[in-house]
Protein backbone atom coordinates (compact mmCIF):
# COMPACT_ATOMS: atom_id res chain seq x y z
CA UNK A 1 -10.06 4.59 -8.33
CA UNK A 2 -10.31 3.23 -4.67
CA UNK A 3 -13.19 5.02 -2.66
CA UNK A 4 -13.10 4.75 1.25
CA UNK A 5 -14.27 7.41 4.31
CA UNK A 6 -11.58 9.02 5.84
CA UNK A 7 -12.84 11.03 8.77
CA UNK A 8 -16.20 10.70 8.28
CA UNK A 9 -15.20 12.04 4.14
CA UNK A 10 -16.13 9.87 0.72
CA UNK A 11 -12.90 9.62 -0.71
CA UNK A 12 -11.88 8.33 -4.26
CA UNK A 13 -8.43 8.17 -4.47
CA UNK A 14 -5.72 6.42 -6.70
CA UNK A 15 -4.29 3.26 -6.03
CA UNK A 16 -0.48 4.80 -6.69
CA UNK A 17 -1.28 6.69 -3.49
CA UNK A 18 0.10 5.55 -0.30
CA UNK A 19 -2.71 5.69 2.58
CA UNK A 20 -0.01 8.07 4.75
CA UNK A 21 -0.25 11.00 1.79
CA UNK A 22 -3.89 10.94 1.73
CA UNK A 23 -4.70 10.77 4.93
CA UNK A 24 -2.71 13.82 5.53
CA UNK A 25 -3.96 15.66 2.17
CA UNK A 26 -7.48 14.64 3.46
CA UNK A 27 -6.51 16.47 7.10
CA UNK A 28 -5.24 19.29 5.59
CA UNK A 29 -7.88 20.04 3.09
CA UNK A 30 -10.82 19.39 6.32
CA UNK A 31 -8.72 21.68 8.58
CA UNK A 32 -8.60 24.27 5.62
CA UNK A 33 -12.67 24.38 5.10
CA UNK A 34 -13.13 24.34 8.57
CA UNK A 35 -11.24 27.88 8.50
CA UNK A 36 -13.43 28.90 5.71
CA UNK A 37 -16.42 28.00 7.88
CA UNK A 38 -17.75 25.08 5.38
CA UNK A 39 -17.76 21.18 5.10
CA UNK A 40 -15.77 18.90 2.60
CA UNK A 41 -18.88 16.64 1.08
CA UNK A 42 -16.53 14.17 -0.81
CA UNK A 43 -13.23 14.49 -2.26
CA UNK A 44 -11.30 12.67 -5.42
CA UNK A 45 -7.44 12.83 -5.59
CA UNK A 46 -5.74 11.63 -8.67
CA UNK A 47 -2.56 11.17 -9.43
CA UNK A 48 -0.97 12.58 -12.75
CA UNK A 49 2.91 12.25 -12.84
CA UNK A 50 4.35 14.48 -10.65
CA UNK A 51 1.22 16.32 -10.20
CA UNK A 52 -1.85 15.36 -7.47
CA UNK A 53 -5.38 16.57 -8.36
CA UNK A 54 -7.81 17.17 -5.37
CA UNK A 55 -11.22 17.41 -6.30
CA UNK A 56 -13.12 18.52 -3.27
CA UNK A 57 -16.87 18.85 -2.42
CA UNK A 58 -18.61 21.00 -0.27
CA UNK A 59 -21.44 19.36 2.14
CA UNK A 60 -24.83 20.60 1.01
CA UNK A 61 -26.36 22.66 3.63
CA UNK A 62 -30.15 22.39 3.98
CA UNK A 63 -32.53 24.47 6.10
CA UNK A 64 -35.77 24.23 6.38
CA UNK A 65 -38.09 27.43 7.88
CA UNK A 66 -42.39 27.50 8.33
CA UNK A 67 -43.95 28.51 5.75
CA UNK A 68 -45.62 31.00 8.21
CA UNK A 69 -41.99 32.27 9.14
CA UNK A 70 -42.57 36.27 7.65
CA UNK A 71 -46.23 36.28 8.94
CA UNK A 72 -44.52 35.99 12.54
CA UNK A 73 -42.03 37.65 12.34
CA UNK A 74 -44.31 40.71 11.96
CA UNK A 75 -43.25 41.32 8.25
C-alpha cells in the first residue's frame, strides 16, 4: 500500500492502481460526501481482481461549548 494526500485526503492506495483512476475515484467519493453534508477523513482503495474496495473515513467533527452554555441560555 502507497499512502499520499490527494486533495487535501490521506490516501492508501494500491500500487496496481494508475494515479488517473484514483484521482478520479478520490473526486468522486469527496463530491459525493460533500452532497451528504460531511468530510472524507482518509480513504484506502484496494484492488482485488476485477473488484476495487474503497474504504472511506469521515473527518471527526469536534465542538467545543462553555461549560456555562445552559446557565445562559436561560435554561
Amino acid at each position: 500500500m502507497l499512502t499520499t494526500i490527494i486533495q487535501g485526503i490521506p490516501v492508501a492506495t494500491d500500487p496496481s492502481l494508475l494515479p488517473e483512476q484514483i484521482n478520479l475515484i478520490i473526486a468522486e467519493l469527496k463530491q459525493d460526501w460533500a452532497w451528504e453534508g460531511r468530510q472524507v477523513g482518509r480513504v484506502e482503495v484496494v484492488c482485488s481482481g476485477q473488484m476495487i474496495h474503497i474504504v472511506s473515513y469521515e473527518k471527526p467533527v469536534f465542538q467545543c461549548i462553555p461549560l456555562d452554555f445552559y446557565e445562559t441560555k436561560g435554561a
